[in-house]
PDB file of N, CA and C in Angstrom:
ATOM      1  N   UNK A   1       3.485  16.964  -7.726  1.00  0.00           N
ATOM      2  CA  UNK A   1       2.439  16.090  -8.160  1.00  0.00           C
ATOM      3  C   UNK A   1       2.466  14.780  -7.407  1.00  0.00           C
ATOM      4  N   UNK A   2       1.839  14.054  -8.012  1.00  0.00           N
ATOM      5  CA  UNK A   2       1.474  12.879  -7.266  1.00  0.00           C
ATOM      6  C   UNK A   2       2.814  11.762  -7.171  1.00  0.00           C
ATOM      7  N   UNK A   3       3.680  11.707  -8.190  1.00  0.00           N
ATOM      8  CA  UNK A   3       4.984  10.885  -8.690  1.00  0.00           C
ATOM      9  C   UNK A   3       5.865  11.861  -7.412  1.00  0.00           C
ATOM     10  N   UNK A   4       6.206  12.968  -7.453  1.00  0.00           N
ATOM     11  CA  UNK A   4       6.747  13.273  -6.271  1.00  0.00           C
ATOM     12  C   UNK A   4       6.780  13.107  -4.729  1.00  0.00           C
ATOM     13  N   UNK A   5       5.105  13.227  -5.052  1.00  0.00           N
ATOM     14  CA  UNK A   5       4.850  12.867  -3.723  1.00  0.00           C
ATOM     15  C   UNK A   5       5.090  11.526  -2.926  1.00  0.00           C
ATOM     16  N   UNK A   6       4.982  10.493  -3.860  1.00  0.00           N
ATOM     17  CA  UNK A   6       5.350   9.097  -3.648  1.00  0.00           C
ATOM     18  C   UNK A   6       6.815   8.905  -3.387  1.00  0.00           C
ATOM     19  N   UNK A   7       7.716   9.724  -4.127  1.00  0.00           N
ATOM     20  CA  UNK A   7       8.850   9.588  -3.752  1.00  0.00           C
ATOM     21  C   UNK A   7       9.118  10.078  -2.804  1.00  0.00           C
ATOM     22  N   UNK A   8       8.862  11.215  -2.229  1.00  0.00           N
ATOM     23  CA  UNK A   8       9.017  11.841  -0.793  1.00  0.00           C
ATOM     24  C   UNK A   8       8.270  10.578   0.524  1.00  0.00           C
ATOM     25  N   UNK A   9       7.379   9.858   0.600  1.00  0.00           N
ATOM     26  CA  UNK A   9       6.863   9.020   0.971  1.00  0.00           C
ATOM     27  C   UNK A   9       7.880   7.887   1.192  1.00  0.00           C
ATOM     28  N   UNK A  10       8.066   7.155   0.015  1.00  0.00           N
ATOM     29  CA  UNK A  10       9.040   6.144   0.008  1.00  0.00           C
ATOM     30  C   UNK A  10      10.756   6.365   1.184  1.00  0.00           C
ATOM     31  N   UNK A  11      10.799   7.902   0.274  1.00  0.00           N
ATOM     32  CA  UNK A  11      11.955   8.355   1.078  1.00  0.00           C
ATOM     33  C   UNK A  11      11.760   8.531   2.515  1.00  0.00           C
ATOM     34  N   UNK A  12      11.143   8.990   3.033  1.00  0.00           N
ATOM     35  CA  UNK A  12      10.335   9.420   4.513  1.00  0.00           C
ATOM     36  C   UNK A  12      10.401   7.910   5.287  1.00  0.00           C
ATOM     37  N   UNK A  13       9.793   7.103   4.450  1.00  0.00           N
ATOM     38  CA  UNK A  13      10.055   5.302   4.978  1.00  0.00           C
ATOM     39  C   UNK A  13      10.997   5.244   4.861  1.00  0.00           C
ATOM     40  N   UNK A  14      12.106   4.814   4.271  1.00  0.00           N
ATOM     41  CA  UNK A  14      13.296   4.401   4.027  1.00  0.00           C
ATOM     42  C   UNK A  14      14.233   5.148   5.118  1.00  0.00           C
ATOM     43  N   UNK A  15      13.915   6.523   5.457  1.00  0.00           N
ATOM     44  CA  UNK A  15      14.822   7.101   6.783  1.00  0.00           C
ATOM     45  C   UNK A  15      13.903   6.939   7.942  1.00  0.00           C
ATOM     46  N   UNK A  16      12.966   5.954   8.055  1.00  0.00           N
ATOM     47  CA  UNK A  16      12.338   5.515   8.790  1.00  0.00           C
ATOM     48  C   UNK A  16      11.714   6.780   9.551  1.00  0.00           C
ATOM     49  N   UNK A  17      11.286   7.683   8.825  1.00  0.00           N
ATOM     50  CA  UNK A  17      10.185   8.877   9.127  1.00  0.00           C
ATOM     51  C   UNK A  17       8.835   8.638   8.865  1.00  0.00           C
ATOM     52  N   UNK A  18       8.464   6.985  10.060  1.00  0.00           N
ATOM     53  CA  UNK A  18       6.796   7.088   9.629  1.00  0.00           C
ATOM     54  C   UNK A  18       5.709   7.989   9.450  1.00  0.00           C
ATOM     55  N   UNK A  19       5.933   8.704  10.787  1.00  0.00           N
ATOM     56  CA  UNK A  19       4.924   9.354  11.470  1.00  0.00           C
ATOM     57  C   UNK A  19       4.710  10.131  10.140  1.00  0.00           C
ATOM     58  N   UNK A  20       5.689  11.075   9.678  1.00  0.00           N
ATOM     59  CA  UNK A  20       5.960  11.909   8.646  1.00  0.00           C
ATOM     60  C   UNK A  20       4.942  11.147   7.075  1.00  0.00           C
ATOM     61  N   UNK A  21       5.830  10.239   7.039  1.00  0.00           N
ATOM     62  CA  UNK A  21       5.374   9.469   5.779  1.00  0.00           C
ATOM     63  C   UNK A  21       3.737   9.537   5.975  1.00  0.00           C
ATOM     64  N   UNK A  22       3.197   9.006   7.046  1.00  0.00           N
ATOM     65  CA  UNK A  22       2.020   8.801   6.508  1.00  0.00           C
ATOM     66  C   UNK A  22       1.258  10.669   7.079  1.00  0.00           C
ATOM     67  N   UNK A  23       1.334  10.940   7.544  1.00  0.00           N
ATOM     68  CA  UNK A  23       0.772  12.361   7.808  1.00  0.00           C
ATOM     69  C   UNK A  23       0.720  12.974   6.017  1.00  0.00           C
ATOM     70  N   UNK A  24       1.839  12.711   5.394  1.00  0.00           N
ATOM     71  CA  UNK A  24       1.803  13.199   3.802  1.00  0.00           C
ATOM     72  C   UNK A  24       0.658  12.279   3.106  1.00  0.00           C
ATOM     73  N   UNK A  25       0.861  11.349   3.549  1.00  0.00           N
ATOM     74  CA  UNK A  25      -0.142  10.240   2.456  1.00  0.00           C
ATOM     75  C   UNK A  25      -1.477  11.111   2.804  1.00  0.00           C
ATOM     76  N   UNK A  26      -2.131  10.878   4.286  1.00  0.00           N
ATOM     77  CA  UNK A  26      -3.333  11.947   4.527  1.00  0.00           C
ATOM     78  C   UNK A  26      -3.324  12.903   4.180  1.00  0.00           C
ATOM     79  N   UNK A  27      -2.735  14.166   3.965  1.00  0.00           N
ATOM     80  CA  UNK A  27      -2.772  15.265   3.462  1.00  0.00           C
ATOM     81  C   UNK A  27      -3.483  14.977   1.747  1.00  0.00           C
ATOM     82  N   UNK A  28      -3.930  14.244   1.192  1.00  0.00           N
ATOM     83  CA  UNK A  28      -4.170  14.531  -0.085  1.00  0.00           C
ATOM     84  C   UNK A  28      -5.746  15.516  -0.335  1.00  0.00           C
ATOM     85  N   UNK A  29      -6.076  15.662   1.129  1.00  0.00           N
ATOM     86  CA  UNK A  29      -7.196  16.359   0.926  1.00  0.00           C
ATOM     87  C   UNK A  29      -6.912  18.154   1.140  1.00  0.00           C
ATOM     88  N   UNK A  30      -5.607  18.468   1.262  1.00  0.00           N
ATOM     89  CA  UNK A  30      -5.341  19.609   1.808  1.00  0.00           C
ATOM     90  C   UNK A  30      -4.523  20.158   0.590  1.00  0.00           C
ATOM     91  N   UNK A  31      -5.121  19.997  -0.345  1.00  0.00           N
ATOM     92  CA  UNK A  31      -4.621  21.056  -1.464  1.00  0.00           C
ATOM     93  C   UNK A  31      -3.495  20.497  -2.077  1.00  0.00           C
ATOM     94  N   UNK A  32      -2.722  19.223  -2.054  1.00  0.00           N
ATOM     95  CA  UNK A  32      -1.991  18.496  -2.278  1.00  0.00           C
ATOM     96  C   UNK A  32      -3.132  17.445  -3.422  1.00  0.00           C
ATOM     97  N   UNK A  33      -1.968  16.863  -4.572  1.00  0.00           N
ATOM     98  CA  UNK A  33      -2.466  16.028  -5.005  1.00  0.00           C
ATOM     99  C   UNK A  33      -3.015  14.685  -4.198  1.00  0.00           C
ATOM    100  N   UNK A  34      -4.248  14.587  -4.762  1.00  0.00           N
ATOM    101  CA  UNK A  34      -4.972  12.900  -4.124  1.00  0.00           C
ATOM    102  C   UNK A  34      -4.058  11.879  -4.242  1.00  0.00           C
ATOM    103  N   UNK A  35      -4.334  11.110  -3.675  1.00  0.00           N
ATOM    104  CA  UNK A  35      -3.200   9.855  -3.294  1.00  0.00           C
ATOM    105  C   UNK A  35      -3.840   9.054  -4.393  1.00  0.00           C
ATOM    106  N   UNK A  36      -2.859   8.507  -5.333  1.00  0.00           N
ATOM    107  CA  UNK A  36      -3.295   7.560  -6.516  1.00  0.00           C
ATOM    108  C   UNK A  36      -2.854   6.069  -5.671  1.00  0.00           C
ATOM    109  N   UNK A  37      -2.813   4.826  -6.445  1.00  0.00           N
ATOM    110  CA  UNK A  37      -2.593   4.110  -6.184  1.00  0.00           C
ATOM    111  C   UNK A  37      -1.034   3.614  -6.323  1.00  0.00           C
ATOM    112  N   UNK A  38      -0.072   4.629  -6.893  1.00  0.00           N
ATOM    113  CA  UNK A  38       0.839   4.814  -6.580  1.00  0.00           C
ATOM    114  C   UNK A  38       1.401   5.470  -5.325  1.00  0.00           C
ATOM    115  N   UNK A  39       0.869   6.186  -5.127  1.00  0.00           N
ATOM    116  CA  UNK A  39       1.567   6.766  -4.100  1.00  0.00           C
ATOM    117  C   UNK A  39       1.306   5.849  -2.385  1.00  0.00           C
ATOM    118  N   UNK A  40      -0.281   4.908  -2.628  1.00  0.00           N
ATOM    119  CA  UNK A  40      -0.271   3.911  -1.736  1.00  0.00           C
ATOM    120  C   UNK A  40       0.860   3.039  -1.902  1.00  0.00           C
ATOM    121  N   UNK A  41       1.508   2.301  -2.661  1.00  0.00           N
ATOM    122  CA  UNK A  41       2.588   1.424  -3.138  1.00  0.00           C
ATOM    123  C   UNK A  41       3.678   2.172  -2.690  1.00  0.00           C
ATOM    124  N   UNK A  42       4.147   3.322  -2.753  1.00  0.00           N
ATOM    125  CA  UNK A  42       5.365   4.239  -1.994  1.00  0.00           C
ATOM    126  C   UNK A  42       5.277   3.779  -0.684  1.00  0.00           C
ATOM    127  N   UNK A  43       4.091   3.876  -0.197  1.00  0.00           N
ATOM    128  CA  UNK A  43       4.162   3.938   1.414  1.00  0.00           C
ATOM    129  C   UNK A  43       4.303   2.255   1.818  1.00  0.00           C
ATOM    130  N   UNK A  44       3.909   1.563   0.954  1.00  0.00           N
ATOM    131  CA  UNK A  44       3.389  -0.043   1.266  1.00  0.00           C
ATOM    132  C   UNK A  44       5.436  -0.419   1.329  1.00  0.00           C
ATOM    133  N   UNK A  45       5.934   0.116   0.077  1.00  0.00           N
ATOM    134  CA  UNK A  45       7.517  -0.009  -0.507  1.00  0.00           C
ATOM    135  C   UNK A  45       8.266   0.477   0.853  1.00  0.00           C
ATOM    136  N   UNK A  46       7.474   2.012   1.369  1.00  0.00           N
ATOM    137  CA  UNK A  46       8.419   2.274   2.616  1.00  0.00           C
ATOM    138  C   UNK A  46       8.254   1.119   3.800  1.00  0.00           C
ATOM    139  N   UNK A  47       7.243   0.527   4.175  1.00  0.00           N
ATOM    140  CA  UNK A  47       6.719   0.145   5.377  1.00  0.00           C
ATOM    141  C   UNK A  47       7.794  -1.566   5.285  1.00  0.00           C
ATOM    142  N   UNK A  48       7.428  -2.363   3.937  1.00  0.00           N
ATOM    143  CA  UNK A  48       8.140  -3.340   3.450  1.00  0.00           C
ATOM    144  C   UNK A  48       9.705  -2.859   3.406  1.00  0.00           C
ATOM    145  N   UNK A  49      10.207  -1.746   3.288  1.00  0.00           N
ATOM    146  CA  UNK A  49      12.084  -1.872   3.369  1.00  0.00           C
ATOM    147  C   UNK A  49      12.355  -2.305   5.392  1.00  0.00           C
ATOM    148  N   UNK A  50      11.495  -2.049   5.873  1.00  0.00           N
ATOM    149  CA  UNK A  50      11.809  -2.086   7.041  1.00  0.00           C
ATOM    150  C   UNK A  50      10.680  -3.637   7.971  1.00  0.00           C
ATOM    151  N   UNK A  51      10.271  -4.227   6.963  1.00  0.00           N
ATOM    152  CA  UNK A  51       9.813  -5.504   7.126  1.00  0.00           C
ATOM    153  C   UNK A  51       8.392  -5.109   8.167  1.00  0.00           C
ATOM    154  N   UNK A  52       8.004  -4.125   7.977  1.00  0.00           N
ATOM    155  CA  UNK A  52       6.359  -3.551   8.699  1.00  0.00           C
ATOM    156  C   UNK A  52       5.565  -4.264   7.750  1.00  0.00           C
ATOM    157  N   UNK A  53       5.273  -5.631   8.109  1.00  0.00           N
ATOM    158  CA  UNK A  53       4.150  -6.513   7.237  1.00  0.00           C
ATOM    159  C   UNK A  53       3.058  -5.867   8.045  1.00  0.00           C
ATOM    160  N   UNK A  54       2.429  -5.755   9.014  1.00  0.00           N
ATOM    161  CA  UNK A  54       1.210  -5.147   9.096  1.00  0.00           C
ATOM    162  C   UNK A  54       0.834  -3.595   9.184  1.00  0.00           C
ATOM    163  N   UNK A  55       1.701  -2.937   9.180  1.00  0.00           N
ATOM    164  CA  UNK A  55       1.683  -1.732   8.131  1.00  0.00           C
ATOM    165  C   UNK A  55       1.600  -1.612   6.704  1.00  0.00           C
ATOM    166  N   UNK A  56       2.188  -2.895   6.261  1.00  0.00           N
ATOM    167  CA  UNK A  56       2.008  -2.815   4.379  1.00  0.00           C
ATOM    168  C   UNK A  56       0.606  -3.609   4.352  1.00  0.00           C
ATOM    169  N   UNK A  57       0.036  -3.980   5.185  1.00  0.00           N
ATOM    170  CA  UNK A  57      -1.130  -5.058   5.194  1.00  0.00           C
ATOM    171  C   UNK A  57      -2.178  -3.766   4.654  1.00  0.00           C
ATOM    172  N   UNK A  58      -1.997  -2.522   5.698  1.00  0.00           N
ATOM    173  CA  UNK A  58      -2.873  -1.918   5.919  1.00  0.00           C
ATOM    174  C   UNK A  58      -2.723  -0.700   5.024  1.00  0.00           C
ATOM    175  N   UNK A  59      -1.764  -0.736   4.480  1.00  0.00           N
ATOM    176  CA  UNK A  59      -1.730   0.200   3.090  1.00  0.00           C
ATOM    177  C   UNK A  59      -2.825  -0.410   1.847  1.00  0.00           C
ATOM    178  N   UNK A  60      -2.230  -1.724   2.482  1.00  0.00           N
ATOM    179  CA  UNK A  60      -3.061  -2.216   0.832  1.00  0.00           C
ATOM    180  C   UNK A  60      -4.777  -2.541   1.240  1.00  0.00           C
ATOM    181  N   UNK A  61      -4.910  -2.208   2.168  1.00  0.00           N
ATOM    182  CA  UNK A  61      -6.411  -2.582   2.784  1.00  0.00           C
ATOM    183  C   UNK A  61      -6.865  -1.008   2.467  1.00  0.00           C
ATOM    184  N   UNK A  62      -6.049  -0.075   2.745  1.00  0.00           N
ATOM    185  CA  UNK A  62      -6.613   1.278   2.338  1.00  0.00           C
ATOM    186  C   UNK A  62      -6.242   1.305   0.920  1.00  0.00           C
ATOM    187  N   UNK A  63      -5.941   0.934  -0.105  1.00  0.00           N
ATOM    188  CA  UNK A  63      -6.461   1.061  -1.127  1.00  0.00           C
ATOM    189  C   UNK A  63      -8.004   0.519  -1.647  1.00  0.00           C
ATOM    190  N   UNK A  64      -7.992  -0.750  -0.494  1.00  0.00           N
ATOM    191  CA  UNK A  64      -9.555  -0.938  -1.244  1.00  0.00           C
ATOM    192  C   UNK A  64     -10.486  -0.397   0.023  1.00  0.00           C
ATOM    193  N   UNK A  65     -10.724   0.446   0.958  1.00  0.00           N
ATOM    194  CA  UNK A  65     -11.484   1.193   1.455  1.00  0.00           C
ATOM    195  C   UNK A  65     -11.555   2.773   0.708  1.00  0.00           C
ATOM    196  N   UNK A  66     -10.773   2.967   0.427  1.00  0.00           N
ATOM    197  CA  UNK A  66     -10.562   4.430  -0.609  1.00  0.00           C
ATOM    198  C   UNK A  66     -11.191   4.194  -2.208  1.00  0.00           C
ATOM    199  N   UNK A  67     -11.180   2.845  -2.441  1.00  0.00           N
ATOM    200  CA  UNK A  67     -12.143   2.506  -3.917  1.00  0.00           C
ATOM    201  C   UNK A  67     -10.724   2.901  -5.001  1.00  0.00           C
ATOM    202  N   UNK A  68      -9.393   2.556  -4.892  1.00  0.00           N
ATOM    203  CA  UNK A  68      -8.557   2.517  -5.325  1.00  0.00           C
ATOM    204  C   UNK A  68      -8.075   1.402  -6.063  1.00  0.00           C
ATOM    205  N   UNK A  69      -7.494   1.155  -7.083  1.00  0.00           N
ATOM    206  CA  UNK A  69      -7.648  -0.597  -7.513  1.00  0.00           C
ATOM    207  C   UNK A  69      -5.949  -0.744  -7.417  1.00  0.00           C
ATOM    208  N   UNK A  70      -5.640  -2.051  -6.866  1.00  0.00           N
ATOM    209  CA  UNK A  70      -4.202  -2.329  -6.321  1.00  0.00           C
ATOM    210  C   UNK A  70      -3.946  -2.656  -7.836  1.00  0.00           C
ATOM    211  N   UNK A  71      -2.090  -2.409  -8.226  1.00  0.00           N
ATOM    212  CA  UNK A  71      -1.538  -3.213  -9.732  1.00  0.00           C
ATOM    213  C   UNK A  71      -1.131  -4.286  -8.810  1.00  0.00           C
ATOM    214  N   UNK A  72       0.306  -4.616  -9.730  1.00  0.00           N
ATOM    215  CA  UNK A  72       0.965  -5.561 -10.045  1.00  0.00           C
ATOM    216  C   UNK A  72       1.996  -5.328  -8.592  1.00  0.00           C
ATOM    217  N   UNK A  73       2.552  -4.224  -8.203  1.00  0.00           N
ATOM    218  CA  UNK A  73       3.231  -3.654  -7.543  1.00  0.00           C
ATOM    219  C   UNK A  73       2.859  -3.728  -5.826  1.00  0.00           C
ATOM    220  N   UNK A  74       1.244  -3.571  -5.735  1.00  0.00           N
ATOM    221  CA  UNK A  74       0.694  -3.600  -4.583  1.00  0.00           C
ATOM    222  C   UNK A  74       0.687  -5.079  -4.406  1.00  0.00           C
ATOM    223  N   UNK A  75       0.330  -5.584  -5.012  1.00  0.00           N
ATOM    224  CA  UNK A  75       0.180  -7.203  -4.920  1.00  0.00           C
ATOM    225  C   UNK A  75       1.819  -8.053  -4.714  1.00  0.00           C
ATOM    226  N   UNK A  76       2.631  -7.227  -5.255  1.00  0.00           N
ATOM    227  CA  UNK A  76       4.006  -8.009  -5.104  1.00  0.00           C
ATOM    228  C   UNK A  76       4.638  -7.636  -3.908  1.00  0.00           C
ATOM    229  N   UNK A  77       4.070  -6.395  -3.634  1.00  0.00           N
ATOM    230  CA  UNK A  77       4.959  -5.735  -2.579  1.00  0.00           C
ATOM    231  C   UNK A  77       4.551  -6.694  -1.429  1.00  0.00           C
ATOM    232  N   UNK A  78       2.653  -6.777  -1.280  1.00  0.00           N
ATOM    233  CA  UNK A  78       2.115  -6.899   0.445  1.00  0.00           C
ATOM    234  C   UNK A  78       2.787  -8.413   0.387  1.00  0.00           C
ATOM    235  N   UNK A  79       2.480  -9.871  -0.903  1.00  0.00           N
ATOM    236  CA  UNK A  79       2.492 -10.693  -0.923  1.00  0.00           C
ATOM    237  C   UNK A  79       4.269 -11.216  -0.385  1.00  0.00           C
ATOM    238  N   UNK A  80       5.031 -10.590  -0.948  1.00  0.00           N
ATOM    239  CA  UNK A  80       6.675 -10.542  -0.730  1.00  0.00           C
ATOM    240  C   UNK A  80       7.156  -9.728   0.849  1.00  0.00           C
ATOM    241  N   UNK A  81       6.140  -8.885   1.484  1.00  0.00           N
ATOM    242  CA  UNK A  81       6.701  -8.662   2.601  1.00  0.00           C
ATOM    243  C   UNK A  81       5.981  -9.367   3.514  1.00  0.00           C
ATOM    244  N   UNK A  82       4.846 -10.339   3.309  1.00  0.00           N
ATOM    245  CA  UNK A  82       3.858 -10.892   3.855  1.00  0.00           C
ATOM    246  C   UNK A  82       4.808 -12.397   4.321  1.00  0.00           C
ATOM    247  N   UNK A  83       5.286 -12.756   3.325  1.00  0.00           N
ATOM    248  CA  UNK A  83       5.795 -14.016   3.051  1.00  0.00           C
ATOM    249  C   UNK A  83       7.445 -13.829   3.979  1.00  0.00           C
ATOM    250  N   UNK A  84       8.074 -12.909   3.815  1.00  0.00           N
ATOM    251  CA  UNK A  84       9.167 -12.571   3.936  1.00  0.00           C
ATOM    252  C   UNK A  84       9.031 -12.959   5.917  1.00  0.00           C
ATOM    253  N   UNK A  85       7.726 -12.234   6.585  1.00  0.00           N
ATOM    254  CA  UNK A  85       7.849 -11.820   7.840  1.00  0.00           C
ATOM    255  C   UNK A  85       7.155 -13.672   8.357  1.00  0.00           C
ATOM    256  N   UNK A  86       6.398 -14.049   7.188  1.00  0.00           N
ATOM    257  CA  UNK A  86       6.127 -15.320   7.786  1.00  0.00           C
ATOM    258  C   UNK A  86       4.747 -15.266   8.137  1.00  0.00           C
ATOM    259  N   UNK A  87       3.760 -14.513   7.264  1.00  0.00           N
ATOM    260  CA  UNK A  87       2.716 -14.003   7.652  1.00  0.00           C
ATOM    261  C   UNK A  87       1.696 -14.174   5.998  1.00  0.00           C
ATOM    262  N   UNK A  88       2.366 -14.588   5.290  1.00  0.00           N
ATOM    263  CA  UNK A  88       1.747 -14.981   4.087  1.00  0.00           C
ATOM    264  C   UNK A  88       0.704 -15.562   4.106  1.00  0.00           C
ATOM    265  N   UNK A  89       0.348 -16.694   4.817  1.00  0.00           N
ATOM    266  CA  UNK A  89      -1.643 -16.799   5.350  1.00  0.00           C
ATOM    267  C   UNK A  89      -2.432 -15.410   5.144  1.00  0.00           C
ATOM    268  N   UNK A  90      -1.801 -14.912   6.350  1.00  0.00           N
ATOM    269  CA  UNK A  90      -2.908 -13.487   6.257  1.00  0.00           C
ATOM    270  C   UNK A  90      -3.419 -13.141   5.093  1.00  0.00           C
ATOM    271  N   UNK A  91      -2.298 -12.373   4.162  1.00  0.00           N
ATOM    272  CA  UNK A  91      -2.622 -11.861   2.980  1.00  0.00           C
ATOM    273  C   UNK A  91      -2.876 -12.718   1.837  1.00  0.00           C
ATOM    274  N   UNK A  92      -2.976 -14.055   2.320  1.00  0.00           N
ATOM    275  CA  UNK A  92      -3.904 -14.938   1.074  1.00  0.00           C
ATOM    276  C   UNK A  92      -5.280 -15.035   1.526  1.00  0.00           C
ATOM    277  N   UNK A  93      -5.208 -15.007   3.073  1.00  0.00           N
ATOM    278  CA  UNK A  93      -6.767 -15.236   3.298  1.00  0.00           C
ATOM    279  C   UNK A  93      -7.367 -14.225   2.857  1.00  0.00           C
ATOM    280  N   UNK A  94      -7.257 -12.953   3.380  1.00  0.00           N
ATOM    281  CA  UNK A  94      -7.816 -11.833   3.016  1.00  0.00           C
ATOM    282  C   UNK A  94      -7.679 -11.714   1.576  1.00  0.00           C
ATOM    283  N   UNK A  95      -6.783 -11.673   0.717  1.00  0.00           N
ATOM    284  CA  UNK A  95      -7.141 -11.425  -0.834  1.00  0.00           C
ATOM    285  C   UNK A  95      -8.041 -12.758  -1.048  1.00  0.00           C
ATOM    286  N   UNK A  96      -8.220 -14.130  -0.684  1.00  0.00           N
ATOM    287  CA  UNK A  96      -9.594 -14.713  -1.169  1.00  0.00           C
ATOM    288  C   UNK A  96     -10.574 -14.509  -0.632  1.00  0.00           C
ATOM    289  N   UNK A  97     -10.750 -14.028   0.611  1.00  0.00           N
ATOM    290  CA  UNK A  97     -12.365 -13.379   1.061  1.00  0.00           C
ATOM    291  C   UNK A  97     -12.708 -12.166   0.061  1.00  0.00           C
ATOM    292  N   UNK A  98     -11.944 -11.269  -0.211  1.00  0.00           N
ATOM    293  CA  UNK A  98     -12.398 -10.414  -1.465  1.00  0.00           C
ATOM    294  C   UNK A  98     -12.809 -10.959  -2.232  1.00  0.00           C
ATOM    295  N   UNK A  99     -12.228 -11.746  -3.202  1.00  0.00           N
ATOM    296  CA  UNK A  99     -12.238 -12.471  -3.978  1.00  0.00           C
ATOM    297  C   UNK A  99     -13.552 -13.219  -4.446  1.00  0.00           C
ATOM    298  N   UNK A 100     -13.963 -13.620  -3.268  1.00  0.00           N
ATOM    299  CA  UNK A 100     -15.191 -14.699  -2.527  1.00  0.00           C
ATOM    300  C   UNK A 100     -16.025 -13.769  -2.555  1.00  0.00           C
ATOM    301  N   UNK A 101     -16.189 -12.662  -2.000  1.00  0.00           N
ATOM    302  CA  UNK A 101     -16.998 -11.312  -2.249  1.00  0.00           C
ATOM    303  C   UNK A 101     -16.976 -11.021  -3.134  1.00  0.00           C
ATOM    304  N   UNK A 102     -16.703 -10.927  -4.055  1.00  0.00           N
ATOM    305  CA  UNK A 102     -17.005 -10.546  -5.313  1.00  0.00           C
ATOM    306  C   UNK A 102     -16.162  -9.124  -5.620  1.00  0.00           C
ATOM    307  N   UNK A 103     -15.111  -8.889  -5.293  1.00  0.00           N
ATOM    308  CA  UNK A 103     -14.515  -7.481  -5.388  1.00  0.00           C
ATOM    309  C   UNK A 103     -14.164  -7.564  -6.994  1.00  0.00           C
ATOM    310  N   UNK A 104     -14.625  -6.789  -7.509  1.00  0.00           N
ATOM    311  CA  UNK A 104     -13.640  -6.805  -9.136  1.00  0.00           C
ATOM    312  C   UNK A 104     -12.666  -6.007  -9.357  1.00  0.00           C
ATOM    313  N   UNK A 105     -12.204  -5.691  -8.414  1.00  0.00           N
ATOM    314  CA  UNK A 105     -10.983  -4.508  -8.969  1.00  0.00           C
ATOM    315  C   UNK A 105      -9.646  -5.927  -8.764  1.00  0.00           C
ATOM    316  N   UNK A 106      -9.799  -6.799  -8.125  1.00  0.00           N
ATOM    317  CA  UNK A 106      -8.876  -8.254  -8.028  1.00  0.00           C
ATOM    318  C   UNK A 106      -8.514  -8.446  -9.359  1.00  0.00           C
ATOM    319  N   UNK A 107      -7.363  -7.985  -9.789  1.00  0.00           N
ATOM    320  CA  UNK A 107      -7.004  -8.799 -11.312  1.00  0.00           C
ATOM    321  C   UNK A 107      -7.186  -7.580 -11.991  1.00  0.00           C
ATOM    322  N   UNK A 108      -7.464  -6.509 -11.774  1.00  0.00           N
ATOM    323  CA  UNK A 108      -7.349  -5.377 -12.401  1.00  0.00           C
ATOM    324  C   UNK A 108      -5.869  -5.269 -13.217  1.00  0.00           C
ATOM    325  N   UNK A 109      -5.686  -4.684 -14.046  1.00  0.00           N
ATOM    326  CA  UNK A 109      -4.046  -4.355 -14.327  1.00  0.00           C
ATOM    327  C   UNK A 109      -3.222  -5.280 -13.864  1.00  0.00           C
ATOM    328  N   UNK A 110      -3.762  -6.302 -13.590  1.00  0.00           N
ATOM    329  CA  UNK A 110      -2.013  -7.169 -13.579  1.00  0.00           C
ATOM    330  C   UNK A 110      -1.797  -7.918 -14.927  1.00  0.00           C
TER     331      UNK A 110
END
């Protein structure tokens, strides 16, 4: 299911098996469970153990091109590996141009 699949993901990052990791995330159309917004946060969690701020940028940018709503988790992860790499502008600018746009899934579940 989908909780597995995230963990296989996470794990796949963590032994630094991108290519792998994300080839699984795409697969959700191939008879595999759909990618929830957990299983984006696995991959955002893998990309962040290895300090890939613009790989976790772009996890969390494909949650809102997929019409996925980020938690508490997506927001801590991009904001904490954003900040970490020294890149924390980015991901404030971009979460207030949403914002400014009018996105409502912003503030969803947190």
């Amino acid at each position: 299911g989908v909780a597995s699949c995230g963990s296989l993901i996470l794990s796949l990052g963590r032994a630094q098996h991108w290519e792998q990791a994300q080839q699984l995330l795409g697969a959700g159309g191939s008879g595999l469970a759909l990618p929830e917004t957990s299983t984006y946060n696995a991959m955002m969690l893998a990309h962040a153990s290895a300090l890939r701020w613009e790989q976790t940028f772009h996890c969390f940018q494909q949650l809102h091109w997929k019409l996925l709503c980020p938690n508490h988790v997506s927001f801590s992860v991009l904001l904490r590996t954003c900040t970490v790499a020294g890149k924390w502008q980015a991901a404030f600018q971009w979460l207030s141009q949403l914002q400014k746009d009018g996105e409502n899934w912003i503030g969803k579940d947190l």
